[in-house]
Protein backbone atom coordinates (compact mmCIF):
# COMPACT_ATOMS: atom_id res chain seq x y z
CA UNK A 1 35.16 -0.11 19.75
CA UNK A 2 35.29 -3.20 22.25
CA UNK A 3 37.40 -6.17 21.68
CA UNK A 4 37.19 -9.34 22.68
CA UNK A 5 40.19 -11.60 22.83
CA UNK A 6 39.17 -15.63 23.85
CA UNK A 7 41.56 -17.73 25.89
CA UNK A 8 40.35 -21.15 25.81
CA UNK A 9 40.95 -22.94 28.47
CA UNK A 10 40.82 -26.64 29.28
CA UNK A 11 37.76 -26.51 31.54
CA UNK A 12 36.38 -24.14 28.65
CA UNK A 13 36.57 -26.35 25.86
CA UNK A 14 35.88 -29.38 27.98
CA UNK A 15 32.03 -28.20 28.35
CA UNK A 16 31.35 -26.70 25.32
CA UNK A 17 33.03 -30.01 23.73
CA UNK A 18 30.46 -31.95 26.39
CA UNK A 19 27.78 -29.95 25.32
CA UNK A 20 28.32 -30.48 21.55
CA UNK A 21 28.37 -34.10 21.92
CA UNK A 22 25.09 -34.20 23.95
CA UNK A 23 23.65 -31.58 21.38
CA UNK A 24 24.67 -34.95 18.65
CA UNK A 25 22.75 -37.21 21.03
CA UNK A 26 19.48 -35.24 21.29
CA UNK A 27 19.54 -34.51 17.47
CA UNK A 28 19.79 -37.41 16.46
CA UNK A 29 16.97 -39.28 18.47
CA UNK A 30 14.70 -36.54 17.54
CA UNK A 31 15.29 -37.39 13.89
CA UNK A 32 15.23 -40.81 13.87
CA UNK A 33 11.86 -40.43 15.89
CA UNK A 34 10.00 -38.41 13.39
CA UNK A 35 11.69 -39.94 10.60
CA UNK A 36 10.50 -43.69 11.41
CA UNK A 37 7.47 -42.21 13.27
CA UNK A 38 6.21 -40.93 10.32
CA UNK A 39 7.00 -43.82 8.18
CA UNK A 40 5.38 -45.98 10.39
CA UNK A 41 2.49 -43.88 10.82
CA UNK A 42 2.31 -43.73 7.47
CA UNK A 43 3.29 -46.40 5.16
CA UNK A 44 4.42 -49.49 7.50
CA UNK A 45 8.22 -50.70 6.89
CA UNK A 46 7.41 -52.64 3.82
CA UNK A 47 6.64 -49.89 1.26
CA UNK A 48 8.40 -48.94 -1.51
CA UNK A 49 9.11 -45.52 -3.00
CA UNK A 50 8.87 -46.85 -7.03
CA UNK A 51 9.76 -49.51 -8.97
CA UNK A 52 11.73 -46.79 -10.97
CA UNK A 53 12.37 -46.44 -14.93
CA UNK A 54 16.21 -45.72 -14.47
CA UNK A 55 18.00 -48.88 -13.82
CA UNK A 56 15.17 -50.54 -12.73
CA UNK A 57 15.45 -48.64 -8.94
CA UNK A 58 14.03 -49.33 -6.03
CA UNK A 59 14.11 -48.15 -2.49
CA UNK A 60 12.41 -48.78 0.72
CA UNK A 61 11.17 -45.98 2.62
CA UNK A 62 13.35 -47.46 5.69
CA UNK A 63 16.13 -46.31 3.51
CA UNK A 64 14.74 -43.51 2.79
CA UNK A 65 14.36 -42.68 6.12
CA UNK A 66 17.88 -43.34 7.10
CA UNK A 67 18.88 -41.45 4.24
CA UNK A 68 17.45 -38.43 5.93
CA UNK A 69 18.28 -38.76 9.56
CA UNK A 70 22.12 -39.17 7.87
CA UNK A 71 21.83 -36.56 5.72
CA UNK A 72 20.48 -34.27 8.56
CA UNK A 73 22.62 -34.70 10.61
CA UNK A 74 25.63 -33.91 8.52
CA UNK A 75 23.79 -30.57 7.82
CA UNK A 76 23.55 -29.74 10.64
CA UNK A 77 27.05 -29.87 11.43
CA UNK A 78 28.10 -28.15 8.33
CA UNK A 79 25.38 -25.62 8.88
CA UNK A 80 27.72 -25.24 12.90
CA UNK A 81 24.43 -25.37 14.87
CA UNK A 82 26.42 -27.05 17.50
CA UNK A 83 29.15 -24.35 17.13
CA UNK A 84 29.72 -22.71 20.65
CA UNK A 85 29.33 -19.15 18.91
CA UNK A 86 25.62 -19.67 18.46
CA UNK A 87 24.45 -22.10 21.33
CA UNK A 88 23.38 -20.90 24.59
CA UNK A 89 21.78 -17.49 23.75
CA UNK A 90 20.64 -15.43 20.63
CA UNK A 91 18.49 -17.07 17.64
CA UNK A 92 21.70 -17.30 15.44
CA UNK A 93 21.24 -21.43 16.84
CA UNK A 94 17.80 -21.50 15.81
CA UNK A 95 17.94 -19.76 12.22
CA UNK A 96 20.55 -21.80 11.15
CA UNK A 97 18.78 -25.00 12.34
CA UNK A 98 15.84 -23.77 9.87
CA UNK A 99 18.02 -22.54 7.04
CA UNK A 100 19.46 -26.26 7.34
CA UNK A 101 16.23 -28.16 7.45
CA UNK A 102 15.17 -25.82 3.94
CA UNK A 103 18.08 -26.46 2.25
CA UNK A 104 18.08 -30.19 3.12
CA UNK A 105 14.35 -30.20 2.25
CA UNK A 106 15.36 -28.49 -1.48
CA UNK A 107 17.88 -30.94 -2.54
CA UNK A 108 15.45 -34.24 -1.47
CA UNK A 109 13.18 -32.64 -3.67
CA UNK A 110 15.58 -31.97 -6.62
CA UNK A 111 17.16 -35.10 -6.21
CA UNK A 112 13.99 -37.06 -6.23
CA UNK A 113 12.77 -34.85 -9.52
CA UNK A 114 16.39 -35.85 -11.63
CA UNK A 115 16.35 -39.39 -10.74
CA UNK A 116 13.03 -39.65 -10.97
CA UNK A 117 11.84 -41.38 -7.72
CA UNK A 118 8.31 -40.95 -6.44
CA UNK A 119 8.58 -39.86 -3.23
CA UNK A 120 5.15 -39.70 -1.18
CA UNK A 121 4.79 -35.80 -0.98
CA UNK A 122 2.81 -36.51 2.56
CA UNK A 123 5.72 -38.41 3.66
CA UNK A 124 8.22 -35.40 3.17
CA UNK A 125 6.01 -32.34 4.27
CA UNK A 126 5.21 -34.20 7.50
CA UNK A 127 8.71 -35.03 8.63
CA UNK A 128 10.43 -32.01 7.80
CA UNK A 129 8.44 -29.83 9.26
CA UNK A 130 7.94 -32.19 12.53
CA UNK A 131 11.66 -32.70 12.56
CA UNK A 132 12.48 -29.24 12.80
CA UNK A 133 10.03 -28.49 15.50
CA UNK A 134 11.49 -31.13 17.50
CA UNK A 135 14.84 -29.64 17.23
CA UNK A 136 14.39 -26.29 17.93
CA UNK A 137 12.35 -27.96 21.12
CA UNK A 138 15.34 -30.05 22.18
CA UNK A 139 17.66 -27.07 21.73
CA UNK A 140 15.75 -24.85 23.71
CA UNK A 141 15.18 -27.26 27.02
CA UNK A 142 19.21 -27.60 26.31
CA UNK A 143 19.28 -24.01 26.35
CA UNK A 144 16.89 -23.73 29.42
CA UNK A 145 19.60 -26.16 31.46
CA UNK A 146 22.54 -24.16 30.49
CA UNK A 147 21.27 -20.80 31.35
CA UNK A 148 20.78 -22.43 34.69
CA UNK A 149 24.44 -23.76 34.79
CA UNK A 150 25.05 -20.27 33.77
CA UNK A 151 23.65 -18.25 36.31
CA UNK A 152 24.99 -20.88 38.42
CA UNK A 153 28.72 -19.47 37.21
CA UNK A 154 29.29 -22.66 34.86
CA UNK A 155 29.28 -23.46 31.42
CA UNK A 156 31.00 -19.54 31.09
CA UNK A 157 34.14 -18.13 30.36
CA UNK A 158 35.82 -16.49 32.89
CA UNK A 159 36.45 -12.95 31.70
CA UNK A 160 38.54 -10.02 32.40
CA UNK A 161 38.09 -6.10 31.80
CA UNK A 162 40.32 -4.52 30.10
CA UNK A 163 40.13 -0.57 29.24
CA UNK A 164 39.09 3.12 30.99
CA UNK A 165 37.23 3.05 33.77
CA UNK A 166 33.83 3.85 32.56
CA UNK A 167 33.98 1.60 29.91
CA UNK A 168 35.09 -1.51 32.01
CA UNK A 169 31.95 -0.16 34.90
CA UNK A 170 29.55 0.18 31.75
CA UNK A 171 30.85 -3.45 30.50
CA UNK A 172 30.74 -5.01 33.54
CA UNK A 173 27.02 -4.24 34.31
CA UNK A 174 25.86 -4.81 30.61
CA UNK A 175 27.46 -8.61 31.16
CA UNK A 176 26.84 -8.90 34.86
CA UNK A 177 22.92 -8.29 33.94
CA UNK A 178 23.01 -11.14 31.53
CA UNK A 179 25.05 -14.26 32.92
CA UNK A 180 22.85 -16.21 30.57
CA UNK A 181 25.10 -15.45 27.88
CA UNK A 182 28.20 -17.10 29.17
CA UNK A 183 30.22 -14.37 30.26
CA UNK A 184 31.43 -13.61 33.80
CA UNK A 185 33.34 -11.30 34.91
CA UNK A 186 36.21 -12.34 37.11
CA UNK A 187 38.85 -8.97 37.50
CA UNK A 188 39.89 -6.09 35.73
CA UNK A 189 42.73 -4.11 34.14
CA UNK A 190 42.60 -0.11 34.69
CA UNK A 191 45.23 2.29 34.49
CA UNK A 192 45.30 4.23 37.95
CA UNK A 193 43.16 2.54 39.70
CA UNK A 194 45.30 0.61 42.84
CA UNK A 195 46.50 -3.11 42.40
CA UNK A 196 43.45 -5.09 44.75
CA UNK A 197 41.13 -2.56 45.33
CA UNK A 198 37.21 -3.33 43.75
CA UNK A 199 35.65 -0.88 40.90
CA UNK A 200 33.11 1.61 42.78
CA UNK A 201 30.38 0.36 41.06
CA UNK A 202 30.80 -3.03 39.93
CA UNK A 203 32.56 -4.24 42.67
CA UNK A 204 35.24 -6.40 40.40
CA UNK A 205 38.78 -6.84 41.71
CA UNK A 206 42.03 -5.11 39.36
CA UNK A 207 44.67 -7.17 39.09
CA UNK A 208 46.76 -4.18 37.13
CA UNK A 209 46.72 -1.73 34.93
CA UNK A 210 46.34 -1.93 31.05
CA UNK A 211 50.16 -3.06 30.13
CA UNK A 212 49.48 -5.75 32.30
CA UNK A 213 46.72 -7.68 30.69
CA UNK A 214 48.70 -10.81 29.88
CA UNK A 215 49.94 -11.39 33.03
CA UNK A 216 46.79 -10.50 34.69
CA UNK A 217 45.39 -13.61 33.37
CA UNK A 218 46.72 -16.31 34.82
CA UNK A 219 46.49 -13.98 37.99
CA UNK A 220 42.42 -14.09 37.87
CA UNK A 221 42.29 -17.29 36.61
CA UNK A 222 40.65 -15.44 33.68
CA UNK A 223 40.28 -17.52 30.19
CA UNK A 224 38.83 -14.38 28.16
CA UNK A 225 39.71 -10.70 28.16
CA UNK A 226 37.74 -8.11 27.62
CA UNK A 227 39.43 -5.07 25.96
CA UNK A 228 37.28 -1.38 26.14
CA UNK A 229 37.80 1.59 24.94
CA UNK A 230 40.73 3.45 26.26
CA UNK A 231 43.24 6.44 24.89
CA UNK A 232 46.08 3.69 25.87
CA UNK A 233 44.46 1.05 23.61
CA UNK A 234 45.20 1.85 20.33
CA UNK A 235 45.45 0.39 16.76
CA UNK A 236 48.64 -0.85 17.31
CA UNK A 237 48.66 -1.85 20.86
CA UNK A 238 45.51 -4.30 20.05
CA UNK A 239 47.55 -5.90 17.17
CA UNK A 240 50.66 -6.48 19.58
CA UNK A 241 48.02 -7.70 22.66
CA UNK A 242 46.60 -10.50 19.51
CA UNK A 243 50.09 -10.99 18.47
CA UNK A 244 50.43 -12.65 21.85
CA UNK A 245 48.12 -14.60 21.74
CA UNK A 246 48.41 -18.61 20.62
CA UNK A 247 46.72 -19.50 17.68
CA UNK A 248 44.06 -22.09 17.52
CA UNK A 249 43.26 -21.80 21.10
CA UNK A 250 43.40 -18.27 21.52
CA UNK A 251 40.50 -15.98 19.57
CA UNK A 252 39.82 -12.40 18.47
CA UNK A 253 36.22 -10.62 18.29
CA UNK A 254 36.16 -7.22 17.84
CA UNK A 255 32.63 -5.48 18.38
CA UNK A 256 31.15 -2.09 17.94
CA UNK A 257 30.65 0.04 21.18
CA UNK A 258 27.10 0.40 20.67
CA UNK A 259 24.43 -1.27 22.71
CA UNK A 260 21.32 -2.15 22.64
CA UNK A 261 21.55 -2.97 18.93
CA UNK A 262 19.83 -6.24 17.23
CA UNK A 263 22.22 -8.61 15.30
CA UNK A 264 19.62 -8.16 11.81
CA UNK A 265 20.76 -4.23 12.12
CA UNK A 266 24.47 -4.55 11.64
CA UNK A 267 26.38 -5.78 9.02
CA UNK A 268 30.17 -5.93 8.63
CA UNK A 269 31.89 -4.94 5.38
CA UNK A 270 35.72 -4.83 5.01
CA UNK A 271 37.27 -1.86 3.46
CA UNK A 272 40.83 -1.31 3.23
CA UNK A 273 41.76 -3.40 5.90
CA UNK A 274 39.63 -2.04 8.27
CA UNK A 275 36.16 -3.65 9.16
CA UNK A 276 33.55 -1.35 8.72
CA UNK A 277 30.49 -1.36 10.55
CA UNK A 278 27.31 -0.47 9.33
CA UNK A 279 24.58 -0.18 11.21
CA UNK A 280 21.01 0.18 9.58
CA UNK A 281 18.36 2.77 11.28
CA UNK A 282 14.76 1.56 11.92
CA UNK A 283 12.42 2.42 9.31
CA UNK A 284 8.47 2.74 10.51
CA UNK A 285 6.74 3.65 7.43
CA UNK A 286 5.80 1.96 4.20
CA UNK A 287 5.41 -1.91 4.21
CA UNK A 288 6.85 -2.86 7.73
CA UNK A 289 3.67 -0.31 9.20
CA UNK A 290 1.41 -2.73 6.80
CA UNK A 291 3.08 -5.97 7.93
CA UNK A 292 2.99 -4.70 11.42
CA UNK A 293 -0.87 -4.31 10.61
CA UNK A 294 -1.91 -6.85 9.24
CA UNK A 295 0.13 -9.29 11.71
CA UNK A 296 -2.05 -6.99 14.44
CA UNK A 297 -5.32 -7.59 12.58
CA UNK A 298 -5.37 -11.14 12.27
CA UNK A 299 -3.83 -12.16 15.73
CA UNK A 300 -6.59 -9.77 17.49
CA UNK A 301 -9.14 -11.13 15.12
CA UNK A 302 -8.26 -14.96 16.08
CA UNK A 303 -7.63 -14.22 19.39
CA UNK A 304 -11.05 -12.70 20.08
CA UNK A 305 -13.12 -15.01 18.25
CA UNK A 306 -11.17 -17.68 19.90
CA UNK A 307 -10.97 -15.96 23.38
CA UNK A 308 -14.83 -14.84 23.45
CA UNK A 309 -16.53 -17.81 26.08
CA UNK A 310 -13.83 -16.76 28.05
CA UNK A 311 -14.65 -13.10 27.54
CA UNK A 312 -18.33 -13.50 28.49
CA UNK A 313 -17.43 -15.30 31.60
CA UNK A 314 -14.68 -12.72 33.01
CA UNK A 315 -17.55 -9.62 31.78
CA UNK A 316 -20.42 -11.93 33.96
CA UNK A 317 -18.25 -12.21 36.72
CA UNK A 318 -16.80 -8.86 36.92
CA UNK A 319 -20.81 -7.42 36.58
CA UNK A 320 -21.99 -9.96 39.17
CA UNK A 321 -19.35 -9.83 42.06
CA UNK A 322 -19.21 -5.76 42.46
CA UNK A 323 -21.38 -3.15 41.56
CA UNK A 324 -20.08 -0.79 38.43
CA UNK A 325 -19.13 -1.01 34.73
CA UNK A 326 -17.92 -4.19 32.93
CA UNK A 327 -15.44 -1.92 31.22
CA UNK A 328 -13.02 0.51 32.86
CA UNK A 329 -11.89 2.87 30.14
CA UNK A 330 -8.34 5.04 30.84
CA UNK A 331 -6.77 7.59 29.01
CA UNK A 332 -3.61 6.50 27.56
CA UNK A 333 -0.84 7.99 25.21
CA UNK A 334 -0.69 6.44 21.84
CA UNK A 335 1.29 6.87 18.26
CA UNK A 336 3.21 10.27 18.03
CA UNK A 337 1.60 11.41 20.95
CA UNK A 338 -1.89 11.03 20.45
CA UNK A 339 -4.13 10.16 23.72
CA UNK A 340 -6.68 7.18 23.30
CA UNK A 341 -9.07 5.29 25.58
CA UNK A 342 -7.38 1.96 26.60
CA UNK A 343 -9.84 -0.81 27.65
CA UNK A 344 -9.71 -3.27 30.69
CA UNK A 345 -11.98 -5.51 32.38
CA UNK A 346 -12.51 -3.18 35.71
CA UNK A 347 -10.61 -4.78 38.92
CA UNK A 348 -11.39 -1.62 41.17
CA UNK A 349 -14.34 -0.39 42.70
CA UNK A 350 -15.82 2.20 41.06
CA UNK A 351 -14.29 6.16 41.91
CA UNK A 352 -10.65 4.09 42.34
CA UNK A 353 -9.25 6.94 40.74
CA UNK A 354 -10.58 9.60 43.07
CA UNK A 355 -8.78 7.65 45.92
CA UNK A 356 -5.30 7.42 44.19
CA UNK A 357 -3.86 10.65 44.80
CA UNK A 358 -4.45 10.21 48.85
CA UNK A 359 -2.92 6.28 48.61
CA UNK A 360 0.23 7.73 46.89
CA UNK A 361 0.74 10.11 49.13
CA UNK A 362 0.36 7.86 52.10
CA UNK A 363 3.02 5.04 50.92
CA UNK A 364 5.10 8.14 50.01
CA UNK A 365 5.06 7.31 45.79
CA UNK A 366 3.28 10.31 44.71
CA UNK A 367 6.30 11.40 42.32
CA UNK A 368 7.25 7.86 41.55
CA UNK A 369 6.90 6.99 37.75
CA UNK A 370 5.11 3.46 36.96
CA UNK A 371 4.04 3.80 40.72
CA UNK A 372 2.64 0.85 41.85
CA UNK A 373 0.36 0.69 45.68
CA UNK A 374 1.28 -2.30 47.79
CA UNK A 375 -1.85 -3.77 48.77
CA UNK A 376 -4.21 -1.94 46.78
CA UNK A 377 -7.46 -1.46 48.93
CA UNK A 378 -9.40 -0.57 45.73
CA UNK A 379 -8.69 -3.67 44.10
CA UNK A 380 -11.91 -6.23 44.02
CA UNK A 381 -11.86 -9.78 45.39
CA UNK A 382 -12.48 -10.95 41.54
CA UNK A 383 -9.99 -8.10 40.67
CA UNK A 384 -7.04 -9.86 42.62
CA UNK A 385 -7.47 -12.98 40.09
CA UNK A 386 -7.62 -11.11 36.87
CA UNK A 387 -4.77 -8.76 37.50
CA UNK A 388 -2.51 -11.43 38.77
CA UNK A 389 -3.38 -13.69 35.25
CA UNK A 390 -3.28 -9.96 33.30
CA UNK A 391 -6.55 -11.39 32.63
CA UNK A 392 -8.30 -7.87 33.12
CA UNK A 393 -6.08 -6.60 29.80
CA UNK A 394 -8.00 -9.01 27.41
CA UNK A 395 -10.51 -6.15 26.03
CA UNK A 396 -7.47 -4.44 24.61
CA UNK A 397 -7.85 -6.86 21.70
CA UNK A 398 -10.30 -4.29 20.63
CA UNK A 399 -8.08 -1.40 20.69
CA UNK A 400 -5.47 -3.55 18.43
CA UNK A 401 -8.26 -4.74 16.13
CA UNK A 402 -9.30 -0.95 15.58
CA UNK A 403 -5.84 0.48 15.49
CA UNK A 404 -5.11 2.40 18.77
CA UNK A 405 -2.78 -0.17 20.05
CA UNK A 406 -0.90 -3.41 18.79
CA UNK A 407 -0.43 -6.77 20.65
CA UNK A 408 3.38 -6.14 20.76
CA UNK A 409 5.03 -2.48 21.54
CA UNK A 410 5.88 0.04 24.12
CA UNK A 411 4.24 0.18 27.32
CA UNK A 412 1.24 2.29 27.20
CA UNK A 413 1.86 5.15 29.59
CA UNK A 414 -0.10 8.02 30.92
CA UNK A 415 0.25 11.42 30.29
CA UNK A 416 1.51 12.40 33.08
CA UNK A 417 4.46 9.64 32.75
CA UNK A 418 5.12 10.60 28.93
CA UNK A 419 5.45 14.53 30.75
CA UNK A 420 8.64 13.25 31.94
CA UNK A 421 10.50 11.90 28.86
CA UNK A 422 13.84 13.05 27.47
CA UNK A 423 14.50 13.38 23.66
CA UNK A 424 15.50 9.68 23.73
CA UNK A 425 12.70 8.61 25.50
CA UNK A 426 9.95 10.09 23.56
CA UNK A 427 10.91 7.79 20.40
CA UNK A 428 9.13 5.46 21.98
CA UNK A 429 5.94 7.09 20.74
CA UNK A 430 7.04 5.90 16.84
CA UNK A 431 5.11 2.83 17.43
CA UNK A 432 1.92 2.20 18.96
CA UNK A 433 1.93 0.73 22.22
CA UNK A 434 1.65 -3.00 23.25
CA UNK A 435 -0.37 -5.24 24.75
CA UNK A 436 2.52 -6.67 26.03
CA UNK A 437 6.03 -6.37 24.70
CA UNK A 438 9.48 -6.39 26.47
CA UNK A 439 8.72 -4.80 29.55
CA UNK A 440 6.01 -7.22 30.43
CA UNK A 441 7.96 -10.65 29.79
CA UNK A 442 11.22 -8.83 31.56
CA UNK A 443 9.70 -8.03 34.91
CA UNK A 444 6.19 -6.15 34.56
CA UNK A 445 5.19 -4.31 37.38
CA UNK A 446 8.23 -5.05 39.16
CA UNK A 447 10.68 -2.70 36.62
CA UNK A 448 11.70 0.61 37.20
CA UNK A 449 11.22 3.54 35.28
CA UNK A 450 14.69 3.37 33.46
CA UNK A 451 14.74 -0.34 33.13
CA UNK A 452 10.90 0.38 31.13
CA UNK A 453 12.09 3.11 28.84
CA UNK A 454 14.48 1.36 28.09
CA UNK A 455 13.42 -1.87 27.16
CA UNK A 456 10.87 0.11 25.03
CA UNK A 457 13.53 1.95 23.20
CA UNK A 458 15.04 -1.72 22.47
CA UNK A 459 12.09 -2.35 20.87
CA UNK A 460 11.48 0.32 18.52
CA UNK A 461 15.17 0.41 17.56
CA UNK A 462 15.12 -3.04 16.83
CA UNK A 463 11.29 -4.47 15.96
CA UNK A 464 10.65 -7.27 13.55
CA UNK A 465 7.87 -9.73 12.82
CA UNK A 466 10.19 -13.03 14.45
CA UNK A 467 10.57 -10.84 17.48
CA UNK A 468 6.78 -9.98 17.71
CA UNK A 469 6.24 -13.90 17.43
CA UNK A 470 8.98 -14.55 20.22
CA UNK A 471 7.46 -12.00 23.00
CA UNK A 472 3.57 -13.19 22.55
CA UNK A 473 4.96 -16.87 23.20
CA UNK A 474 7.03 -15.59 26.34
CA UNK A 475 4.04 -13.64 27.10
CA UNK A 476 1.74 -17.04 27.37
CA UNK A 477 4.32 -18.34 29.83
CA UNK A 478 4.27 -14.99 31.79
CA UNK A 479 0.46 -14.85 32.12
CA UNK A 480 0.03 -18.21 32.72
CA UNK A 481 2.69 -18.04 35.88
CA UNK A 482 1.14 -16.53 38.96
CA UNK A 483 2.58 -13.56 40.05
CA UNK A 484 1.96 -10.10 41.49
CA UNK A 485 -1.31 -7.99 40.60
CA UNK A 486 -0.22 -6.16 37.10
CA UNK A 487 0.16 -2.54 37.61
């Protein structure tokens, strides 16, 4: 198990506070904005909802509308969508922001059906929905600035490692890998490890060992501790370590030591006093295969018909600017296994592959997984532009539309890479592979064989429609940024 015990301190609270109150600000412009914009738009201020039955009511829409940027807002803060345990990273901040907007949406309707007020159903199902798009758009250009404040070493709480060795190295990497969510690491507690030295493989500074926690944190100006697993950490020594702490300003947040896990997956259940976790397995059968395929089906479908001028022109100008196929076809491993033909525009001259083996060899890569050549001398001059823009991946739609791949999964990999795989590695043949997926909008070409696997294995352990929906949008933004040629 890992525990977390939070030590607010002044500086602490003092931005998340900051950033609460500006979170107020931005809310509350957006929904006065689509609120009036869409009453203005769409009625002018002099309208009137009814001249009503029941008392003889009647309300202006400019009441209305006030009504619901009010009412919003106040649901939104009992909903905590400003609450510093969601903001910042994680979709916890955006679901409840949507659950919000429903609920608010339910009881306008309800209310309007009891007292019998004729509310302009065009006026309703434009702002609601437009108000909570503008929301989740202001929260995420707040969230854009304060992953850059984070990164930066702001904005985060100031944390110290607690535990064995190994678990305070494993710890240290999983949160020194992520500074985005508000976590960094400023010193350590281990037992026999000397007072000043650095960790071998983090590099972080121990202040003491485990009895000294406490103390330690004033030491490393630290305003969170981190407690790991360790034989000297017990039941009991965890409850006297909270026992210590002050209440109100001083938290407790115990965790599972698992990672790689998705928040949907786990679920917490209290049993005689202790808090169980449990911890669904990934099913790939049945309907999430057939939601899966159907979400593959349409998106290819649109995307071609949508895509096709652009299609013709990349096929023309691929035919016209070297001589060769349109279409380079490669041998890929699929589902459970099974090899298929993956399609690409081609971006090499023709007998590239003949030529590989020699190239490897001569940059010294011939036994490097997800090898990649640094300045490929097979690579056309048209070839350049369509691997940079992963332009030359665009006939794949056809393998998704006729089932051999889907538009989000594991990489596809060659045989020769799937030759090396380990027990845990080879899961990632449960799903079909990916267009794109997790590898592509966290690095491409540029990660290494054990950052790929296991971003893949993230994936299958964790898939879901949202997700699906959240990597093809980072995927737009990856394309459309210019970077190296794809591998």
């Amino acid at each position: 198990m890992v525990t977390v015990t939070a030590r607010t301190a002044h500086q602490g609270g003092s931005w998340e506070t900051s950033y609460a109150r500006r979170l107020v600000v931005t809310d509350a412009l957006a929904l006065i904005w689509v609120a009036f914009g869409v009453q203005i738009a769409w009625f002018g201020f002099d309208s009137r909802v009814v001249d009503g039955s029941i008392a003889d009511l009647a309300v202006g829409y400019t009441a209305v509308s006030v009504f619901i940027v009010v009412a919003w807002m106040i649901v939104l803060a009992l909903y905590d969508t400003r609450d510093a345990r969601y903001i910042g990273s994680g979709a916890g901040e955006y679901r409840r922001i949507v659950d919000s907007a429903i609920r608010l949406f339910a009881f306008v309707a309800i209310a309007a059906y009891a007292l019998k007020i004729d509310l302009a159903r065009g006026y309703i199902f434009i702002a609601f929905p437009l108000g909570v798009l503008l929301l989740l758009l202001t929260r995420w250009m707040w969230r854009q600035w304060l992953s850059g404040q984070r990164r930066m070493g702001r904005c985060s709480a100031r944390v110290l490692l607690v535990g064995s060795l190994n678990s305070v190295e494993h710890l240290a990497w999983e949160l020194g890998r992520h500074p985005e969510e508000g976590y960094r690491v400023v010193g350590a507690c281990v037992s026999g490890v000397p007072v000043g030295s650095a960790l071998p493989r983090s590099g972080v500074t121990v202040f003491g060992s485990i009895p000294d926690a406490l103390d330690s944190i004033e030491a490393s100006g630290a305003d969170t501790v981190a407690v790991t697993s360790s034989d000297e950490l017990g039941a009991q020594a965890v409850r006297e370590l909270s026992w210590g702490l002050e209440g109100g300003r001083q938290h407790l947040v115990v965790a599972p030591s698992l990672t790689e896990i998705n928040g949907p997956r786990i679920h917490t259940r209290p049993v005689a006093g202790l808090p169980l976790i449990h911890v669904e397995m990934p099913r790939y059968d049945g309907s999430t295969l057939f939601l899966k395929r159907a979400f593959d089906i349409v998106g290819s479908a649109l995307l071609i018909t949508v895509l096709s001028p652009l299609l013709v022109a990349i096929a023309l100008a691929v035919r016209f600017t070297s001589a060769g196929p349109v279409l380079y076809r490669q041998e890929r491993i699929g589902l459970n296994g099974d090899p298929f033909n993956m399609l690409k525009f081609r971006s090499m001259r023709i007998n590239a592959d003949d030529e590989l083996a020699a190239l490897l060899a001569a940059q010294g890569r011939g036994d490097t997984p997800l090898f990649k050549l640094e300045n490929d001398p097979r690579v056309t001059s048209i070839g350049h532009l369509l691997r940079r823009h992963s332009l030359d991946e665009f006939p794949q739609l056809f393998n998704v539309f006729f089932g051999s791949m889907s538009l989000v999964g594991p990489r596809p990999q060659r045989e020769g890479e799937v030759a090396l795989y380990d027990e845990a590695a080879r899961r990632r043949l449960l799903l079909k592979p990916g267009m794109s997926g997790l590898w592509q909008v966290g690095g491409r070409s540029s990660l290494g064989w054990e950052d790929a696997i296991r971003l893949d294995l993230y994936y299958v352990e964790n898939w879901s429609l949202t997700g699906d929906v959240v990597i093809l949008w980072k995927t737009v933004k990856a394309v459309l940024a210019p970077g190296d040629d794809a591998h």
